[in-house]
PDB file of N, CA and C in Angstrom:
ATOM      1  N   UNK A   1       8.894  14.438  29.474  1.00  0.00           N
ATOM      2  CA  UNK A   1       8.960  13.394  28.475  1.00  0.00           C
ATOM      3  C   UNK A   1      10.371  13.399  27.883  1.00  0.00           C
ATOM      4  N   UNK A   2      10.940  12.017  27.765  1.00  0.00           N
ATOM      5  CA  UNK A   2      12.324  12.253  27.107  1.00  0.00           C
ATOM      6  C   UNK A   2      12.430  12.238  25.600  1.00  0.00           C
ATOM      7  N   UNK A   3      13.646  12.638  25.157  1.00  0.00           N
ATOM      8  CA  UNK A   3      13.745  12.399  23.653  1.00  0.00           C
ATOM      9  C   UNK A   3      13.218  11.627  23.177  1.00  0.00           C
ATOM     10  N   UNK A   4      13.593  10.069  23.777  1.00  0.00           N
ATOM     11  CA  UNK A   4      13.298   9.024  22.776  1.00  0.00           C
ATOM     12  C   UNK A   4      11.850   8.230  22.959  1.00  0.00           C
ATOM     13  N   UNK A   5      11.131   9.043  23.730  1.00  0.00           N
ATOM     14  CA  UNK A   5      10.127   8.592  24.242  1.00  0.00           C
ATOM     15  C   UNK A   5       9.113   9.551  23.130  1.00  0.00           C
ATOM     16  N   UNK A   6       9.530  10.646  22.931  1.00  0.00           N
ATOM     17  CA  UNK A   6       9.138  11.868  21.847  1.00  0.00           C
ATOM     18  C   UNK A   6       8.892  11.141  20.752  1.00  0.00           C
ATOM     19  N   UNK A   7      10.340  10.969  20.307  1.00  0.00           N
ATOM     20  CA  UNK A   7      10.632  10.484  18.832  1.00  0.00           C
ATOM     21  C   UNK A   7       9.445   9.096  18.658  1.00  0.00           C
ATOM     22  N   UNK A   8       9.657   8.034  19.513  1.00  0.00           N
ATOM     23  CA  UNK A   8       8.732   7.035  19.784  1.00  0.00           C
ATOM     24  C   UNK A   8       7.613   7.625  19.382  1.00  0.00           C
ATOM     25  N   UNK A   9       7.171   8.148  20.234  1.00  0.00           N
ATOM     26  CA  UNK A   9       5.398   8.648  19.909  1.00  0.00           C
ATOM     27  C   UNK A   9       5.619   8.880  17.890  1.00  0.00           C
ATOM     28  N   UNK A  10       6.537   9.864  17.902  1.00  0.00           N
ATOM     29  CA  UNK A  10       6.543  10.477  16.623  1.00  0.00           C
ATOM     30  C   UNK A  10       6.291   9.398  15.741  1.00  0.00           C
ATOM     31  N   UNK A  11       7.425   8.604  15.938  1.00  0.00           N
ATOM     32  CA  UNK A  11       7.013   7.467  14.783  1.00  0.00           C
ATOM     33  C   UNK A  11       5.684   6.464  14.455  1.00  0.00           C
ATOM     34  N   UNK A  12       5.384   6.316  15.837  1.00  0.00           N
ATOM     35  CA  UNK A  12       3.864   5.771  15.871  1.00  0.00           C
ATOM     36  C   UNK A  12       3.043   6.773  15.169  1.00  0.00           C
ATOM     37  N   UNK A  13       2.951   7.762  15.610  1.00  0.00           N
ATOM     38  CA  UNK A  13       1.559   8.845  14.670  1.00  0.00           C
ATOM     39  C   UNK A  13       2.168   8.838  13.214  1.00  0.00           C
ATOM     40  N   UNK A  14       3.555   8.676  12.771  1.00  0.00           N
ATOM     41  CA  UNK A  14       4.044   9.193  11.181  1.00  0.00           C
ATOM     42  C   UNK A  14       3.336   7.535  10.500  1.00  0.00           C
ATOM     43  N   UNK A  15       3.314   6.227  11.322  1.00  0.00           N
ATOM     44  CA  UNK A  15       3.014   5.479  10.603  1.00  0.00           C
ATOM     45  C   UNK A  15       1.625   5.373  10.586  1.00  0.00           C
ATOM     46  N   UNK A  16       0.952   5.511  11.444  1.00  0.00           N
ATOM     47  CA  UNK A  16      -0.403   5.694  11.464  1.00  0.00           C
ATOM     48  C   UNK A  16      -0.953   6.493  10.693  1.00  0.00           C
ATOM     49  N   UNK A  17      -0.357   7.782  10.389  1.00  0.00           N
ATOM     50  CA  UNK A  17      -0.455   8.765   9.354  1.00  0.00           C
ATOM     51  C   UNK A  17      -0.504   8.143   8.147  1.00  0.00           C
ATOM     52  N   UNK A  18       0.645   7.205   7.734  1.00  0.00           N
ATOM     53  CA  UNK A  18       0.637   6.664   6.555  1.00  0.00           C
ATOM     54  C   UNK A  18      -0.030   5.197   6.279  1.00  0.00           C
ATOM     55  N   UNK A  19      -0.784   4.810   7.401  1.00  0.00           N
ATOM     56  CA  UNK A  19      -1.510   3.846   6.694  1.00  0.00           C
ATOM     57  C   UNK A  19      -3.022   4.548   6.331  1.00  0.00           C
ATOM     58  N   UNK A  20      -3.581   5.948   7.036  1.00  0.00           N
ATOM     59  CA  UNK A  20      -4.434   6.478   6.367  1.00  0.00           C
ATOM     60  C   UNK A  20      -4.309   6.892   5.456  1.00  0.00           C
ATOM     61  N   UNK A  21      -3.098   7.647   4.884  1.00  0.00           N
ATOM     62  CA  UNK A  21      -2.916   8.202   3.505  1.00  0.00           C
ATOM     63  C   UNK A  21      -2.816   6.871   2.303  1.00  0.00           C
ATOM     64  N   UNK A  22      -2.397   6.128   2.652  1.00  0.00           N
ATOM     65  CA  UNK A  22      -2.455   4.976   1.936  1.00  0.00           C
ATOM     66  C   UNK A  22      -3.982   4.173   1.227  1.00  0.00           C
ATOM     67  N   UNK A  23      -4.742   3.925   2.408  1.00  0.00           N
ATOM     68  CA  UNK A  23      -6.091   3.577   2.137  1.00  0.00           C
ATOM     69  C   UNK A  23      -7.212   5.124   1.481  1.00  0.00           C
ATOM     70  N   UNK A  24      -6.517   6.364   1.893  1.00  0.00           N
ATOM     71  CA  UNK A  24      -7.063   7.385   1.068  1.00  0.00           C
ATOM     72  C   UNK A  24      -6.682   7.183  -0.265  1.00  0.00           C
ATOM     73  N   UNK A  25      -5.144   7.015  -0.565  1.00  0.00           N
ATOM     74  CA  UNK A  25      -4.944   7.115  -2.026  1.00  0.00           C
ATOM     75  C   UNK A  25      -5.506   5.738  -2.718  1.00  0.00           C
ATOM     76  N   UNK A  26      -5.869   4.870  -2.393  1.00  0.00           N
ATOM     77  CA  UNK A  26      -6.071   3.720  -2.954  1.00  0.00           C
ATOM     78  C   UNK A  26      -7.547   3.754  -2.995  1.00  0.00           C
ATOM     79  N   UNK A  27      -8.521   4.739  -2.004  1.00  0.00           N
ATOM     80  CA  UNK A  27      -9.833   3.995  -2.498  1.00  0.00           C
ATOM     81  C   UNK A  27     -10.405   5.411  -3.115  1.00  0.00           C
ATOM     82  N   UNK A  28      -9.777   6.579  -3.569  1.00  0.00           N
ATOM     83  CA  UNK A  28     -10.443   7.697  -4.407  1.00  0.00           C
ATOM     84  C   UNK A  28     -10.481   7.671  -5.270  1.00  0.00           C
ATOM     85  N   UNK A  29     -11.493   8.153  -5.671  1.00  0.00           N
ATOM     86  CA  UNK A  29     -12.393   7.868  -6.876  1.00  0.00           C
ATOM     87  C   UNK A  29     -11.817   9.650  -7.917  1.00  0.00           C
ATOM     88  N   UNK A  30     -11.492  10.038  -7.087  1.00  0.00           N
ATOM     89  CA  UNK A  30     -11.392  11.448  -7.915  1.00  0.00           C
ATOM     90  C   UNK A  30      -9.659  11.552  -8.024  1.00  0.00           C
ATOM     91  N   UNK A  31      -9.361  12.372  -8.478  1.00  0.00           N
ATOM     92  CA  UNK A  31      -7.867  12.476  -9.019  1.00  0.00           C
ATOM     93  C   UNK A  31      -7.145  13.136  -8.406  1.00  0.00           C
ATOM     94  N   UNK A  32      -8.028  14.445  -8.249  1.00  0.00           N
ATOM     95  CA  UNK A  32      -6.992  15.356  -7.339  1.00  0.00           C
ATOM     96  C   UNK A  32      -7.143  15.366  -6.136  1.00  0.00           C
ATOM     97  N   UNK A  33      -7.885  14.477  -5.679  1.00  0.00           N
ATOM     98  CA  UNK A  33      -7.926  14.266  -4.412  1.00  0.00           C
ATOM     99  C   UNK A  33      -6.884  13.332  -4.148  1.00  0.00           C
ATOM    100  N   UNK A  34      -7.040  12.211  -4.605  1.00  0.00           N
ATOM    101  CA  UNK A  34      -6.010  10.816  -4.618  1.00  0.00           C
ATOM    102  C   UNK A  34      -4.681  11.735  -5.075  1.00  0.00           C
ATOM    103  N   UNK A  35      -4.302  12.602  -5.796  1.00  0.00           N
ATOM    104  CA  UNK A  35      -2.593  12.646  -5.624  1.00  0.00           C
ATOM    105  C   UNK A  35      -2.613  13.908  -4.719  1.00  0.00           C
ATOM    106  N   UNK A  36      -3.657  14.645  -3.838  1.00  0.00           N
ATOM    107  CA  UNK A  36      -3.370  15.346  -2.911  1.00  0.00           C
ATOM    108  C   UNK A  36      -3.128  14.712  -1.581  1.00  0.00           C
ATOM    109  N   UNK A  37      -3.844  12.798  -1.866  1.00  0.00           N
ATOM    110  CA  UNK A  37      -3.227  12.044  -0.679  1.00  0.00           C
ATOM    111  C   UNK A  37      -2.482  11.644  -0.750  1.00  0.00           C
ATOM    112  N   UNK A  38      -1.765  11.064  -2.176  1.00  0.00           N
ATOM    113  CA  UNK A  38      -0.324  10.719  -2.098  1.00  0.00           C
ATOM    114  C   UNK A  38       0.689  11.532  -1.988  1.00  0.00           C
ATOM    115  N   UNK A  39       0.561  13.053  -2.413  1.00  0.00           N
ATOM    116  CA  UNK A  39       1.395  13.746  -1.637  1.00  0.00           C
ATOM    117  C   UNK A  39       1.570  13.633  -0.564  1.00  0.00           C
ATOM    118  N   UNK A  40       0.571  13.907   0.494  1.00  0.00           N
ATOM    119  CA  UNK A  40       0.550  13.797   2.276  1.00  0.00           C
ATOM    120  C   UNK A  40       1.350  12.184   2.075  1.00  0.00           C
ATOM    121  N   UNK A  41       1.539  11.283   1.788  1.00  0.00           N
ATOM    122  CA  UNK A  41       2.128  10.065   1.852  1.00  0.00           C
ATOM    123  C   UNK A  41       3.617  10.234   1.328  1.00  0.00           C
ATOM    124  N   UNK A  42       3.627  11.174   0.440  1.00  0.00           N
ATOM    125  CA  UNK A  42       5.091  10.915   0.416  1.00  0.00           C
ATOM    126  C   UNK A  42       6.308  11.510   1.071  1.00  0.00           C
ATOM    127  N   UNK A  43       5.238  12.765   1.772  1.00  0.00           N
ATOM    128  CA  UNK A  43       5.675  13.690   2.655  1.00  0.00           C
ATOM    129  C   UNK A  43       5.889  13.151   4.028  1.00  0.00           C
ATOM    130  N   UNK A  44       5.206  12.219   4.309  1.00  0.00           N
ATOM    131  CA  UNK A  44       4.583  11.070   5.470  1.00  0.00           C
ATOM    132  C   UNK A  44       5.968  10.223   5.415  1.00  0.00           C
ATOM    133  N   UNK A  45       6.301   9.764   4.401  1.00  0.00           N
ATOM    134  CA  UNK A  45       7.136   8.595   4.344  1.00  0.00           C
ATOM    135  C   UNK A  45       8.396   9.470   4.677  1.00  0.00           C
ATOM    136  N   UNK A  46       8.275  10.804   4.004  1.00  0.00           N
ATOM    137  CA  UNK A  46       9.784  11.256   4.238  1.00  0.00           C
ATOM    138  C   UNK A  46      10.538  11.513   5.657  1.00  0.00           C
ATOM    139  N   UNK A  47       9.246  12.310   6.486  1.00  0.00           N
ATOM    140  CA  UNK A  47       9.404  12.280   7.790  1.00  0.00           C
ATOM    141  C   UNK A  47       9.637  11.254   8.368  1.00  0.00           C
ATOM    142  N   UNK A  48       9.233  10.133   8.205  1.00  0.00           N
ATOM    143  CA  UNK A  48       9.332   8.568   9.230  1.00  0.00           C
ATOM    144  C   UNK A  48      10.754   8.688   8.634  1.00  0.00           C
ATOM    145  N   UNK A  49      10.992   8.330   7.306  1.00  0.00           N
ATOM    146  CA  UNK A  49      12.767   8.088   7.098  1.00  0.00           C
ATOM    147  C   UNK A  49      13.620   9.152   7.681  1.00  0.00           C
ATOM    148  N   UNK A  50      13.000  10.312   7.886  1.00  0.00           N
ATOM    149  CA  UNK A  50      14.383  11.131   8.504  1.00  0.00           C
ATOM    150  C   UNK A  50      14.338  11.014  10.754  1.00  0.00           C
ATOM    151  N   UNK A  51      12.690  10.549  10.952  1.00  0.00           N
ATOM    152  CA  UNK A  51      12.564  10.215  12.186  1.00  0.00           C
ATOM    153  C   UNK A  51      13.606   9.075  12.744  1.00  0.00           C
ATOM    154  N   UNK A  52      13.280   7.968  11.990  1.00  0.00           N
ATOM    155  CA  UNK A  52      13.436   6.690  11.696  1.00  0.00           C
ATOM    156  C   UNK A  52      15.595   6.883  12.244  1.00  0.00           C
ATOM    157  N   UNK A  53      15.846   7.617  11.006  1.00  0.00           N
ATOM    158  CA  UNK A  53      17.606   8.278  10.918  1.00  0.00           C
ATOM    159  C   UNK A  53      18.011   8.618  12.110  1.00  0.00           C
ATOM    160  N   UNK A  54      17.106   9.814  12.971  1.00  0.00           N
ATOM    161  CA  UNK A  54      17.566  10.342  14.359  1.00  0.00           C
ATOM    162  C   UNK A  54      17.472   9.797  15.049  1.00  0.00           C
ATOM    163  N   UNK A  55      16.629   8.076  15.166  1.00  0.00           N
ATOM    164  CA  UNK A  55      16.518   7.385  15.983  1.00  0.00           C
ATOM    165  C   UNK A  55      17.446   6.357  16.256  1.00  0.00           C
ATOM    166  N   UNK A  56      17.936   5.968  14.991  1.00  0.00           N
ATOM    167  CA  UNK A  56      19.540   5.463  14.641  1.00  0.00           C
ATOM    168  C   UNK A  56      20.216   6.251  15.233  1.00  0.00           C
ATOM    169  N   UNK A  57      20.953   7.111  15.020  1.00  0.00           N
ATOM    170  CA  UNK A  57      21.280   7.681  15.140  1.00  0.00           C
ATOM    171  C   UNK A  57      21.914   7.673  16.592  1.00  0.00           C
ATOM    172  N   UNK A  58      21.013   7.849  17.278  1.00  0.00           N
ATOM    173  CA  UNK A  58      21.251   7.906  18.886  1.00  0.00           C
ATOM    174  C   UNK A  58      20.971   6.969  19.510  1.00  0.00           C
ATOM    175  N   UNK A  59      20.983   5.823  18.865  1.00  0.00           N
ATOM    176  CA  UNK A  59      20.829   4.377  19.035  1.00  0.00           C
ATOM    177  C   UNK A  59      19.718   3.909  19.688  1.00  0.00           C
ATOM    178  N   UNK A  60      18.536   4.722  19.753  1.00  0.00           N
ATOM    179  CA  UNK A  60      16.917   4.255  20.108  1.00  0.00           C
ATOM    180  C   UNK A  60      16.507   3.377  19.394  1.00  0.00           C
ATOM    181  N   UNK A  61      16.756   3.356  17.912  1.00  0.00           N
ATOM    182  CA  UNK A  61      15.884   2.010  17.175  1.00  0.00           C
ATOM    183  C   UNK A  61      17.620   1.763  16.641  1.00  0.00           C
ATOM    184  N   UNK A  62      17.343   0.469  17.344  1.00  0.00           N
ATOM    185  CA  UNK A  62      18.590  -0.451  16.746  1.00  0.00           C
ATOM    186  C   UNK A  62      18.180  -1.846  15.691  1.00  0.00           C
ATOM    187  N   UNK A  63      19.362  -2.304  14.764  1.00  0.00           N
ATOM    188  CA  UNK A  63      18.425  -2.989  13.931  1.00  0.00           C
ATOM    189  C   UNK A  63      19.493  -4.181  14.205  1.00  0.00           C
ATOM    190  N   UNK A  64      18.851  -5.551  14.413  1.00  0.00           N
ATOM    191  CA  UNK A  64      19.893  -7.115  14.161  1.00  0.00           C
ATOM    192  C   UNK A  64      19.434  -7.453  13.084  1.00  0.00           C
ATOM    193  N   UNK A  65      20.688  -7.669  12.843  1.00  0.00           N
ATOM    194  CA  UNK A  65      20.686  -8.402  11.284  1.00  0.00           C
ATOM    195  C   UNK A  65      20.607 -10.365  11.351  1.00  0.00           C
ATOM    196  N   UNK A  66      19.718 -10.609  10.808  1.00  0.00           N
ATOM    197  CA  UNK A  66      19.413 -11.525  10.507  1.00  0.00           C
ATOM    198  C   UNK A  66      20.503 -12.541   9.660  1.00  0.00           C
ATOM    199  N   UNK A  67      20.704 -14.074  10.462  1.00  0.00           N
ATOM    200  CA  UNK A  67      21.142 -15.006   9.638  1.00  0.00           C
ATOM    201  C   UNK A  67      20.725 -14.983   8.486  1.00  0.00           C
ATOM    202  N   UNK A  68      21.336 -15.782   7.361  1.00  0.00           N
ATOM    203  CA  UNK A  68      20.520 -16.259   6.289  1.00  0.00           C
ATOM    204  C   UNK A  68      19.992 -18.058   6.651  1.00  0.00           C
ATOM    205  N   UNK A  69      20.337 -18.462   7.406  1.00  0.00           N
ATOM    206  CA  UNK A  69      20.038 -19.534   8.039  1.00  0.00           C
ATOM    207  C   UNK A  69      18.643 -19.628   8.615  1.00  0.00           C
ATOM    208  N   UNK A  70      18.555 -18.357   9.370  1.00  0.00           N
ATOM    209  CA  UNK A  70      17.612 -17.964  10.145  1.00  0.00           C
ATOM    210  C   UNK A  70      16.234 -17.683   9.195  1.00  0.00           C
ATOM    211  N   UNK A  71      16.683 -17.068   8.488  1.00  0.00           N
ATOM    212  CA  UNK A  71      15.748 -17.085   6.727  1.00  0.00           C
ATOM    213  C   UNK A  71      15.353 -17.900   6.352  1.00  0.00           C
ATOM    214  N   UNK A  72      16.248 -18.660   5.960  1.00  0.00           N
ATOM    215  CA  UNK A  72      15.692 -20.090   5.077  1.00  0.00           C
ATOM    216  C   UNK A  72      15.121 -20.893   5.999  1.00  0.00           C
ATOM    217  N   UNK A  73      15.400 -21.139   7.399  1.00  0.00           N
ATOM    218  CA  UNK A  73      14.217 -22.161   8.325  1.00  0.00           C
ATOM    219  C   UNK A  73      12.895 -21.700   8.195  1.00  0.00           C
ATOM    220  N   UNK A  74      12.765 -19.795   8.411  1.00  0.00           N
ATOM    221  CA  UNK A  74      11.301 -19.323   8.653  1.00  0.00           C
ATOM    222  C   UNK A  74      10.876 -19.821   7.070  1.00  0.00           C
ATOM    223  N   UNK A  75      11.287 -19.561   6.020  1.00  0.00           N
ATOM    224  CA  UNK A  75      10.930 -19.779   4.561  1.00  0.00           C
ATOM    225  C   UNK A  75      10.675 -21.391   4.151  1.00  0.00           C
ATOM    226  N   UNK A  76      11.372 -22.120   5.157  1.00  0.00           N
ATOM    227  CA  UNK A  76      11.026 -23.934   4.860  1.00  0.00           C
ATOM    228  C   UNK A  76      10.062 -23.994   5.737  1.00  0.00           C
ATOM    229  N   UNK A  77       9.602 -23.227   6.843  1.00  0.00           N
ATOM    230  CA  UNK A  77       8.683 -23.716   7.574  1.00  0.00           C
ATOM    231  C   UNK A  77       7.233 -23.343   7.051  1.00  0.00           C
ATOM    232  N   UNK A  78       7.434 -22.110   6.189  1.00  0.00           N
ATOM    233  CA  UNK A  78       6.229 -21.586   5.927  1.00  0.00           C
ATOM    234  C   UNK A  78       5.637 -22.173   4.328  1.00  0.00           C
ATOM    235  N   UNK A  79       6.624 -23.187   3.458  1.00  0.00           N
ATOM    236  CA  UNK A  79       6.524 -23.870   2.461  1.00  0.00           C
ATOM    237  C   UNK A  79       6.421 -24.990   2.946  1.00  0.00           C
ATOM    238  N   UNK A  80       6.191 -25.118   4.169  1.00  0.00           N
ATOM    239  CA  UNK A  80       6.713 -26.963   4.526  1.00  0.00           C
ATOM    240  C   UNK A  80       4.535 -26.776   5.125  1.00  0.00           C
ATOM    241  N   UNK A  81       3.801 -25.617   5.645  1.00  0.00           N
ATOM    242  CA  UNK A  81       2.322 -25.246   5.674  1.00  0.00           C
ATOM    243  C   UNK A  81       1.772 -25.527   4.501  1.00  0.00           C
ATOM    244  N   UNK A  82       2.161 -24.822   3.587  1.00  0.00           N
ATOM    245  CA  UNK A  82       1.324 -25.034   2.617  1.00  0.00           C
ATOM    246  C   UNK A  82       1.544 -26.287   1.434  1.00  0.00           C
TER     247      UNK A  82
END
């Protein structure tokens, strides 16, 4: 398996991780349970941002930057629906 095929996986399970910790902290009813899941979430988030970094990094997740042109059409089209 290669690096970025690693890291890949990684980031898929860190976000998956954090959409369970998310729906844990949001539907507990008890206290220390809910900030023992938002811990795991913030610990969650930290890993994806430093995953996220090494993946930059070595140019696996590359990011395009968006017109502002390109903005305002998707934003007139989606005000021009409703």
């Amino acid at each position: 398996m290669s690096d970025k095929l690693l890291y890949e996986s990684m980031l898929l399970i860190l976000k998956s991780n954090m959409e369970v910790y998310t729906h844990g902290t949001l539907e507990s009813s008890n206290k220390d349970i809910r900030d023992l899941l938002k811990n795991g979430l913030d610990e969650t988030i930290k890993h994806q941002a430093n995953t996220y970094d090494e993946m930059t990094k070595y140019g696996w997740y590359t990011i395009t930057n968006v017109k502002s042109s390109a903005i305002n059409q998707t934003l007139n089209t989606i005000e021009s629906k409703n």
